[in-house]
Protein backbone atom coordinates (compact mmCIF):
# COMPACT_ATOMS: atom_id res chain seq x y z
CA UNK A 1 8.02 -23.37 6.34
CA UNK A 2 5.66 -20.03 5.37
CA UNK A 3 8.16 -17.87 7.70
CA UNK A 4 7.01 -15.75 10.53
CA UNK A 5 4.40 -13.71 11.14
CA UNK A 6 4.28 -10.49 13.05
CA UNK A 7 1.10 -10.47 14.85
CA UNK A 8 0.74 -7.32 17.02
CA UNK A 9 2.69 -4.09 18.19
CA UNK A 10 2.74 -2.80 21.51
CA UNK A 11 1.42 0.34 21.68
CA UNK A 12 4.17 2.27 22.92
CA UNK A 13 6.49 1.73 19.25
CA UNK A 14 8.51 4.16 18.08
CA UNK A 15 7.55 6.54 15.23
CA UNK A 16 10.06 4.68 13.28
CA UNK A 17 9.63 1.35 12.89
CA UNK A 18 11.16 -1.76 11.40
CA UNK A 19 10.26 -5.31 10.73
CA UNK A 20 12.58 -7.78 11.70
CA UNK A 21 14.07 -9.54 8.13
CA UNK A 22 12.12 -13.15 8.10
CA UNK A 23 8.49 -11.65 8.77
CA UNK A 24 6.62 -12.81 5.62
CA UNK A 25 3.09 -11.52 6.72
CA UNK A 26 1.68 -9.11 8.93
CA UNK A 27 -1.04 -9.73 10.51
CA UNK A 28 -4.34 -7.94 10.45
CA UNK A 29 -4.65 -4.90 13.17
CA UNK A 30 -0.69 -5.56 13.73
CA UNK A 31 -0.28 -1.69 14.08
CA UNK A 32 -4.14 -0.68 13.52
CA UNK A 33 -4.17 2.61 15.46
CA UNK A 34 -0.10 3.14 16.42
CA UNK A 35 1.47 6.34 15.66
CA UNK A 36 4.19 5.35 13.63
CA UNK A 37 5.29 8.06 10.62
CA UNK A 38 7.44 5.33 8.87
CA UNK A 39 8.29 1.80 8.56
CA UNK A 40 11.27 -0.72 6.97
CA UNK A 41 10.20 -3.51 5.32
CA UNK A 42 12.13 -6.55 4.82
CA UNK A 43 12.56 -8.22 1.53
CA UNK A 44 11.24 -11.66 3.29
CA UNK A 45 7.34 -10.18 2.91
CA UNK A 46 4.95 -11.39 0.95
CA UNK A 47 0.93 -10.39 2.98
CA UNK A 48 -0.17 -7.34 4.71
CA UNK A 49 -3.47 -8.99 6.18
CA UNK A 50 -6.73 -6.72 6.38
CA UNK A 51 -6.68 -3.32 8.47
CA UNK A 52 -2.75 -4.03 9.23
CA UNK A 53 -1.88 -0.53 8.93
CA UNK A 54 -5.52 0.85 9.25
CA UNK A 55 -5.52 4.13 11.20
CA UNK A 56 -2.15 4.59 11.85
CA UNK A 57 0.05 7.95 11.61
CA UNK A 58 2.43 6.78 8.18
CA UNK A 59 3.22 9.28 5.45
CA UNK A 60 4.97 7.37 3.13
CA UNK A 61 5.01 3.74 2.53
CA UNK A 62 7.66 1.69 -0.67
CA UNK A 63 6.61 -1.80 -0.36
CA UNK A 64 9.84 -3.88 -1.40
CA UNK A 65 10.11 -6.47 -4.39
CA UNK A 66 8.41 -9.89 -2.87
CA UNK A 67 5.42 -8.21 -1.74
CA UNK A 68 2.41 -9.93 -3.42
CA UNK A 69 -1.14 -9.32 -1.95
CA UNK A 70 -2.88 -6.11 0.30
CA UNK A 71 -5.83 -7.53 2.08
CA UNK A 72 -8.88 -5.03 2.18
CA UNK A 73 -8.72 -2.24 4.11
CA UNK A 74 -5.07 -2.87 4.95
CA UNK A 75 -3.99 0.89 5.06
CA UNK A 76 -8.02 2.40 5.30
CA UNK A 77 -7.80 5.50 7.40
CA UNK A 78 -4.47 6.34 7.25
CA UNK A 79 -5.06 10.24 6.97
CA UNK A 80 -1.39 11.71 6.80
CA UNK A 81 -0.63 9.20 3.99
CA UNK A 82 0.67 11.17 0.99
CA UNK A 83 2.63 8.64 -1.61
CA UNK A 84 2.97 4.82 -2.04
CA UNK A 85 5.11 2.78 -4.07
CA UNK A 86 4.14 -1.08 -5.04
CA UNK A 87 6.68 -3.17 -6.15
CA UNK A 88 6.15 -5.34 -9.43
CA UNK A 89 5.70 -8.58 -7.31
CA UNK A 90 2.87 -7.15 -6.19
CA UNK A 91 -0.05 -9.19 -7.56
CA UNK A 92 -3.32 -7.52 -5.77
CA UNK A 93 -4.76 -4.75 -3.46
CA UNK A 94 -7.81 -5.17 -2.19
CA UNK A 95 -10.93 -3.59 -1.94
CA UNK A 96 -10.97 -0.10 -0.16
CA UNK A 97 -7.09 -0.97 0.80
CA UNK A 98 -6.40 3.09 0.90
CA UNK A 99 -9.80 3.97 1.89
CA UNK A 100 -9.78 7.03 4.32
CA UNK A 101 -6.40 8.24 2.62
CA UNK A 102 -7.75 11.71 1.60
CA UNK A 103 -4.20 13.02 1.53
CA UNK A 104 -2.72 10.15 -0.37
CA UNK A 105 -1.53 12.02 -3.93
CA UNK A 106 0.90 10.16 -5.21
CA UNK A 107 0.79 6.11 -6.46
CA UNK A 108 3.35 4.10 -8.27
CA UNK A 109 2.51 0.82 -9.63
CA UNK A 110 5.83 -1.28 -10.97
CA UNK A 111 3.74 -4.32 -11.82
CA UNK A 112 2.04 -4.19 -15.16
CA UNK A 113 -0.65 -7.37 -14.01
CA UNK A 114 -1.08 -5.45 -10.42
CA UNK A 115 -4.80 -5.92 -9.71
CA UNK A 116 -6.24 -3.12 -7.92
CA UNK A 117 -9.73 -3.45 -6.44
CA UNK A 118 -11.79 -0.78 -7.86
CA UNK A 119 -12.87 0.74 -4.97
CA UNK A 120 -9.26 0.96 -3.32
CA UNK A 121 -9.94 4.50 -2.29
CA UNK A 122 -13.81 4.13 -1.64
CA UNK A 123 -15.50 8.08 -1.93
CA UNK A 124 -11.86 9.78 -2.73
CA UNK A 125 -12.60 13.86 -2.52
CA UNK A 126 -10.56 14.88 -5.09
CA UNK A 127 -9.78 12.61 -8.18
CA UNK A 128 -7.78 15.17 -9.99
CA UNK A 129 -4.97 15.65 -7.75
CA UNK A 130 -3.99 12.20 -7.46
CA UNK A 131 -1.24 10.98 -9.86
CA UNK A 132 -1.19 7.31 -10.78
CA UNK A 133 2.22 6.23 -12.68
CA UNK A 134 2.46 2.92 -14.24
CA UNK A 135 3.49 1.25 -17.37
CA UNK A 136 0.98 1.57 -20.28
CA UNK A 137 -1.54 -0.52 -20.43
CA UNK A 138 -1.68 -1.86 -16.97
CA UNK A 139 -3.87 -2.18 -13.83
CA UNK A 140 -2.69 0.76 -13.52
CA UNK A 141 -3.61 2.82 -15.83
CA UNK A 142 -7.23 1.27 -15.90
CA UNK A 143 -7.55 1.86 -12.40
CA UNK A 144 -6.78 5.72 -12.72
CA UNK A 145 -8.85 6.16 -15.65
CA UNK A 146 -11.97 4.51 -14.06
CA UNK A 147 -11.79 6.66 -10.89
CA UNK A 148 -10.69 9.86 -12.78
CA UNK A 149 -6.87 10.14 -11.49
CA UNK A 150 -3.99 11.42 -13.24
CA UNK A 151 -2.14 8.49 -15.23
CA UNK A 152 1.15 8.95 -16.03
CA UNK A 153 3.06 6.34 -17.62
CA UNK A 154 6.66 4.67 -16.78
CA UNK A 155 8.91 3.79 -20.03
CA UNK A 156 11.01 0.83 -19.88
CA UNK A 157 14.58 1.77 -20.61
CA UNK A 158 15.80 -0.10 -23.85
C-alpha cells in the first residue's frame, strides 16, 4: 500500500539514470558512491532516505511535485553538484542534506512552509555566491539569511 521502494543500484549504472514510475522512496545508500551525472524522477516519490545520493557524480537535481521529506545527509558529498530545485510538496530537508556540495550555487525553494535544517550545507566556503530563490517570507528566505546566501524572491503571478 506505501508503493515500492528502490533499495540499491548496481554499480555499473549508467550516467543517466531513471527511476522506474511507482518508486515512492529511495532508500538510504541506494546510489551512495555511483557515478551518475543525472537522474529522472517519477512523480510517484515522496522519501529520499539518508546518504541516498551521498557521494555520487550528479550536477543537477529538480525534485518533482510529491516529493515531501530529504533525510540527512541525503545528497552530502556530492562535489559536482551545481543547482537544485525543490518542489512545493516538499515539506523538509534535513540536517547537512547538501553537506560536501561546495559547488552547489544555485537553490530554488517552491514551497513557502519548506523546512530546511539549518545546517543543510554544514561549513559552506563561500556564502556569497550561493543564490537562494523563494517566495517572501519563507523557509527560504530565513534559511539564506541565517547562513549569509543570496535571497532572491519568486512573485506569484496574479
Amino acid at each position: 500500500s506505501d508503493g515500492m521502494r528502490l533499495l540499491a543500484v548496481a554499480s555499473g549504472c549508467p550516467k543517466a539514470a531513471v527511476v522506474p514510475d511507482g518508486v515512492r522512496t529511495i532508500e538510504a545508500c541506494a546510489f551512495k558512491g555511483r557515478k551518475i551525472t543525472s537522474i529522472v524522477l517519477p512523480d510517484s516519490l515522496r522519501t529520499i532516505e539518508k546518504e541516498a545520493f551521498s557521494e555520487s557524480d550528479l550536477v543537477s537535481v529538480s525534485l518533482p511535485e510529491g516529493v515531501k521529506t530529504i533525510k540527512e545527509s541525503a545528497f552530502s558529498r556530492c562535489e559536482k553538484l551545481t543547482s537544485v530545485s525543490f518542489p512545493q510538496t516538499l515539506k523538509k530537508v534535513g540536517d547537512y542534506g547538501f553537506s560536501g556540495c561546495d559547488r552547489l550555487k544555485s537553490i530554488t525553494v517552491l514551497g513557502k512552509d519548506t523546512e530546511i535544517a539549518p545546517d543543510m550545507f554544514r561549513r559552506y566556503k563561500n556564502p556569497a555566491e550561493v543564490v537562494v530563490r523563494g517566495m517572501p517570507g519563507s523557509g527560504a528566505e530565513k534559511f539564506a539569511r541565517a547562513n549569509q546566501f543570496t535571497f532572491q524572491p519568486i512573485v506569484e503571478e496574479p
